[in-house]
C-alpha atoms as a PDB file:
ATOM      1  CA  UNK A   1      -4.444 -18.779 -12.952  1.00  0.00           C
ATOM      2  CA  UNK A   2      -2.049 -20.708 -10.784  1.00  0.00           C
ATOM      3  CA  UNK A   3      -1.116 -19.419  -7.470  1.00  0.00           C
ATOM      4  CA  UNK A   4       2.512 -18.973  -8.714  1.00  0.00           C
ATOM      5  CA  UNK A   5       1.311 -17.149 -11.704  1.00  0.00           C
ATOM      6  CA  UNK A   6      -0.532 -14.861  -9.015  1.00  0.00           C
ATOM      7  CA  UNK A   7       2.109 -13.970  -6.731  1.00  0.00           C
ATOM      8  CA  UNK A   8       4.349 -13.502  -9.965  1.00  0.00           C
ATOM      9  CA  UNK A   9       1.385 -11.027 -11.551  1.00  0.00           C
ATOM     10  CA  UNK A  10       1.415  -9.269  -7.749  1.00  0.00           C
ATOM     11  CA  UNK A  11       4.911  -8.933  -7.751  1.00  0.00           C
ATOM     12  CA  UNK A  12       5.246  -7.065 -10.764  1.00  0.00           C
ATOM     13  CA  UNK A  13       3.827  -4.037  -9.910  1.00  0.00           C
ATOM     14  CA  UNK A  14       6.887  -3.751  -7.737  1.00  0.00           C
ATOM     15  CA  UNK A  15       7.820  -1.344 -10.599  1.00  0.00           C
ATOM     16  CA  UNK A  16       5.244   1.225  -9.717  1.00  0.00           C
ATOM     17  CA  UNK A  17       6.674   2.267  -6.832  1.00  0.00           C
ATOM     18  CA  UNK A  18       9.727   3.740  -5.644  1.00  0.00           C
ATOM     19  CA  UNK A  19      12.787   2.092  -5.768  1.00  0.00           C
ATOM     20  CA  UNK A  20      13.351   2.455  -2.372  1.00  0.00           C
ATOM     21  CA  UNK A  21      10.136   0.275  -1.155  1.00  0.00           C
ATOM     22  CA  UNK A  22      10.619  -2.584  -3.392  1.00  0.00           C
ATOM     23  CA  UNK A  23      11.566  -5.000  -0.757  1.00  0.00           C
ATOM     24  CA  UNK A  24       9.162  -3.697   1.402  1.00  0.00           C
ATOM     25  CA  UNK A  25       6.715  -4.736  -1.331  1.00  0.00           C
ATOM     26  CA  UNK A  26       8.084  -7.897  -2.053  1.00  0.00           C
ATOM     27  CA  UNK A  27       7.659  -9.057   0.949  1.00  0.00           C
ATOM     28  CA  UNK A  28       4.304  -7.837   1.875  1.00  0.00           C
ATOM     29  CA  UNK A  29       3.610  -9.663  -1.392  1.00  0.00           C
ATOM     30  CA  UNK A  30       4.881 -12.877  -0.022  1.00  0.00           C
ATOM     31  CA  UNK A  31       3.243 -12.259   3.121  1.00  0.00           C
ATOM     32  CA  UNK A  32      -0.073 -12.054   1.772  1.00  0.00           C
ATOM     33  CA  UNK A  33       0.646 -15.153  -1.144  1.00  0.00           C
ATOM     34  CA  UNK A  34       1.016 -17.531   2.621  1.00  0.00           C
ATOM     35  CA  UNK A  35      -2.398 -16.541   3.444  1.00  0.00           C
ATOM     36  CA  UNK A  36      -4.480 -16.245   0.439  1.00  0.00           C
ATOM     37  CA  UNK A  37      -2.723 -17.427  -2.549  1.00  0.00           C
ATOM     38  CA  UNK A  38      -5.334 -16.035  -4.829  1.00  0.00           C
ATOM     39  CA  UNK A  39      -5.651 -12.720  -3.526  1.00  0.00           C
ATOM     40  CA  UNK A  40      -4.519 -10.236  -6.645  1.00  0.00           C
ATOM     41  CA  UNK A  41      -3.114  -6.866  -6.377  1.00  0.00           C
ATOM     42  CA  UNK A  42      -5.000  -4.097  -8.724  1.00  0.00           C
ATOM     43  CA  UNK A  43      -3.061  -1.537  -7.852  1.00  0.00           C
ATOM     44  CA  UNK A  44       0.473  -0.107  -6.155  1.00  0.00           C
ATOM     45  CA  UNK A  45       1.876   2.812  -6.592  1.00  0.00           C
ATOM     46  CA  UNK A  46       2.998   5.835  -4.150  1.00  0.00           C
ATOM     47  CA  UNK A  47       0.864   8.785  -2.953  1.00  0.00           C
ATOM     48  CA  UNK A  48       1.110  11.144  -0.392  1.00  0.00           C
ATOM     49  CA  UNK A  49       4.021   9.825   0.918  1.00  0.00           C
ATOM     50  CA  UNK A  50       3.575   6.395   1.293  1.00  0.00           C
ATOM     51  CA  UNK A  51       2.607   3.117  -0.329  1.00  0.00           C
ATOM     52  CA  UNK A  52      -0.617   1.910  -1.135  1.00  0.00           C
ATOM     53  CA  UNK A  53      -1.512  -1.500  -2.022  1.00  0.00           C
ATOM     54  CA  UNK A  54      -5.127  -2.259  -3.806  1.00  0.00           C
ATOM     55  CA  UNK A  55      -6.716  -5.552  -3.718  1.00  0.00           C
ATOM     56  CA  UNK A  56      -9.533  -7.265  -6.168  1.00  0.00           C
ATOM     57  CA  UNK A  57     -11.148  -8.911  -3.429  1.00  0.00           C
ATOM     58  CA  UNK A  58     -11.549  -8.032   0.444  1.00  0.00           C
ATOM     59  CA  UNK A  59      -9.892 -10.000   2.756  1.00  0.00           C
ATOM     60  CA  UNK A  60      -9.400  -8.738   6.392  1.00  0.00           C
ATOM     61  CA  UNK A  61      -6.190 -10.458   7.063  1.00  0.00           C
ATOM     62  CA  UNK A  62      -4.620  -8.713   3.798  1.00  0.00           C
ATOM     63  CA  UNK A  63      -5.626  -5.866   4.116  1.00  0.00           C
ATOM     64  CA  UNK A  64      -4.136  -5.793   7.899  1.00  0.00           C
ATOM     65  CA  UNK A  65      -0.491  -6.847   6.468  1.00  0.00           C
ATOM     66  CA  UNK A  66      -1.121  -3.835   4.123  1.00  0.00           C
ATOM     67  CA  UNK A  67      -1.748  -1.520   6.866  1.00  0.00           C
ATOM     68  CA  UNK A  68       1.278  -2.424   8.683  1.00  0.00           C
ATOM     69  CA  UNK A  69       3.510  -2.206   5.523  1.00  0.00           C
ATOM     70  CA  UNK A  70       1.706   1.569   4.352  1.00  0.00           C
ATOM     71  CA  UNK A  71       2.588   2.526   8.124  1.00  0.00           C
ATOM     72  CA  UNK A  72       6.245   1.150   7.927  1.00  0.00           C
ATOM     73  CA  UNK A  73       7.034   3.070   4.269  1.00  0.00           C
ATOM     74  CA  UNK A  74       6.692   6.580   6.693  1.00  0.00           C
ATOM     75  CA  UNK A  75       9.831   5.612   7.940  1.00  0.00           C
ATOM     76  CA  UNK A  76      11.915   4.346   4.621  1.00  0.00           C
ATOM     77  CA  UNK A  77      13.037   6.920   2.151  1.00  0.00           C
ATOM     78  CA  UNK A  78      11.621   6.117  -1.280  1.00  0.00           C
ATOM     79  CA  UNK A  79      15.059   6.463  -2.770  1.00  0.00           C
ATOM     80  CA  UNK A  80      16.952   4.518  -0.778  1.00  0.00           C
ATOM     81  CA  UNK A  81      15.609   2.910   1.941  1.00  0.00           C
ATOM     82  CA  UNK A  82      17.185   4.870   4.489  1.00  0.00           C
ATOM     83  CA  UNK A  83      15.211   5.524   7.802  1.00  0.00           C
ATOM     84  CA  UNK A  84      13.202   8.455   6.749  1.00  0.00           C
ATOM     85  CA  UNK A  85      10.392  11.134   7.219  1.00  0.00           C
ATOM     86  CA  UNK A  86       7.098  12.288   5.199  1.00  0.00           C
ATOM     87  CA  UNK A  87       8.000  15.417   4.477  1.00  0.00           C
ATOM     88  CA  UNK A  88       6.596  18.384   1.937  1.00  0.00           C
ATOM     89  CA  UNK A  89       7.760  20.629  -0.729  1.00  0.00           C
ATOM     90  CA  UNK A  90       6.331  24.376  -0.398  1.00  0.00           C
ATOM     91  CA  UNK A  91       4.257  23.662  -3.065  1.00  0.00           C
ATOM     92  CA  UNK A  92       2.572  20.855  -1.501  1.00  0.00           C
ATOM     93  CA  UNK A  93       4.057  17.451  -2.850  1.00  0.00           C
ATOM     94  CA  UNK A  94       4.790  14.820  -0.325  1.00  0.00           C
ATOM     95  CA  UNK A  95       6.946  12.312   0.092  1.00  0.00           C
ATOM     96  CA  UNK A  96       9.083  10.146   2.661  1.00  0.00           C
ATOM     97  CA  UNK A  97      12.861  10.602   2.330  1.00  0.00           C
ATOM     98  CA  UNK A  98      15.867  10.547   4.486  1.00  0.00           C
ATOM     99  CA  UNK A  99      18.141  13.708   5.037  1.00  0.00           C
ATOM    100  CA  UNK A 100      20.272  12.899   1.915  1.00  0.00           C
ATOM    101  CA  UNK A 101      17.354  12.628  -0.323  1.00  0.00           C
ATOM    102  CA  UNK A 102      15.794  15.647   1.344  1.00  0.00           C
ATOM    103  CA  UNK A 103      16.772  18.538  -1.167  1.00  0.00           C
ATOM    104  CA  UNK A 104      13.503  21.079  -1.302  1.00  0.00           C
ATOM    105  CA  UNK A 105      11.948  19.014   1.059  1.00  0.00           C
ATOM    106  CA  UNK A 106      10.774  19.837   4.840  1.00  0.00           C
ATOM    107  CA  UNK A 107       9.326  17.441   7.589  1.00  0.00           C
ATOM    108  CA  UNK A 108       5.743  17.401   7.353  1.00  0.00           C
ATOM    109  CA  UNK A 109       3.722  18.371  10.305  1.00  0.00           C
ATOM    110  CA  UNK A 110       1.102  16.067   9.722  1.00  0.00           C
ATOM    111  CA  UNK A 111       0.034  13.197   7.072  1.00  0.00           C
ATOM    112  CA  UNK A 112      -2.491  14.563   3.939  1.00  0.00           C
ATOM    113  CA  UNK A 113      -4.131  11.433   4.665  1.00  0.00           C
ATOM    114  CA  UNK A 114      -6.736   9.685   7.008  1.00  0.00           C
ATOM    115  CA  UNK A 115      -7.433   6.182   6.084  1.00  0.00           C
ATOM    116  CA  UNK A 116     -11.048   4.579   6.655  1.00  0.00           C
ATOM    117  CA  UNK A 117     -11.555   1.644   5.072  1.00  0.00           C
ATOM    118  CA  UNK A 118     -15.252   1.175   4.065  1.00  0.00           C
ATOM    119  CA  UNK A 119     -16.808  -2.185   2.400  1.00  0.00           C
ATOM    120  CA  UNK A 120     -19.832  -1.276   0.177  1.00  0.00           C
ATOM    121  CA  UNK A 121     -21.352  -4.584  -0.951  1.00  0.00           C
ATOM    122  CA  UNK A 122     -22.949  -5.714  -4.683  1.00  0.00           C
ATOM    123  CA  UNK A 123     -25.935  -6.515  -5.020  1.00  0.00           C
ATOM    124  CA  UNK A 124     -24.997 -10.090  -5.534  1.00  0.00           C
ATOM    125  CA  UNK A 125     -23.960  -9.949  -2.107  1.00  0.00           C
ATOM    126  CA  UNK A 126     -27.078  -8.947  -0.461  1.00  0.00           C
ATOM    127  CA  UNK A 127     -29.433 -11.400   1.769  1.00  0.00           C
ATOM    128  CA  UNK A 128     -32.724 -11.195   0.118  1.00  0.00           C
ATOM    129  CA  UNK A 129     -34.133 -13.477   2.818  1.00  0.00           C
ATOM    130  CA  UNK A 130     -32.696 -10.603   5.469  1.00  0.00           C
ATOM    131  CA  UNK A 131     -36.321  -8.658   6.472  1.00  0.00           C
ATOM    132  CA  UNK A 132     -34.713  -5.630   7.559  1.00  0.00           C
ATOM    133  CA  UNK A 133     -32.987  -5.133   3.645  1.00  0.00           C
END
């Protein structure tokens, strides 16, 4: 695959997330095309509140533009755009919306989430001349 063809496959999964972070996404998607052209997207979508971005392969760079665009989509409303909170529903549903988007929704006092970010490796990736393995 091409690296157009790559950033074209990345950017179309712009349309799993809310409206209101597509350029957000876009250009975290060019962001990450300038420095690794071949890293693919598995996965975008919204949950908790904010935007998550999955990638096939790690890459520490990438994933520190991701970080820095999941942060900046707890301040723009999902609808719109809008500067914007994570807020909750009494039910429990979150999500990050200004005041005119906010109908049944409250501020949250805190974020669902806490992010670690673990890398397990395959087996192919193991030293077998490493003693202590």
């Amino acid at each position: 695959m091409t690296e157009g063809e790559v950033l074209q496959k990345n950017l179309e999964w712009a349309v799993s997330l809310p409206e209101g972070w597509h350029s957000l996404y876009r250009q975290l998607i060019h962001d990450i095309s300038e420095i690794d052209a071949e890293a693919r997207v598995v996965q975008a979508k919204e949950k908790f509140g904010e935007m998550r971005v999955y990638l096939k392969a790690f890459n520490e760079r990438a994933f520190d533009l991701i970080d820095a665009a999941t942060t900046r989509s707890r301040t723009l409303c999902q609808r719109c755009a809008e500067p914007a909170v994570l807020s909750r529903t009494v039910d429990g549903f979150y999500a990050t919306v200004c005041p005119r988007h906010s109908d049944g929704f409250a501020p949250a006092n805190f974020s669902p989430m806490r992010h670690v970010r673990v890398l397990i490796p395959k087996s192919d990736d193991v030293d077998e001349s490493d003693p202590g393995r």
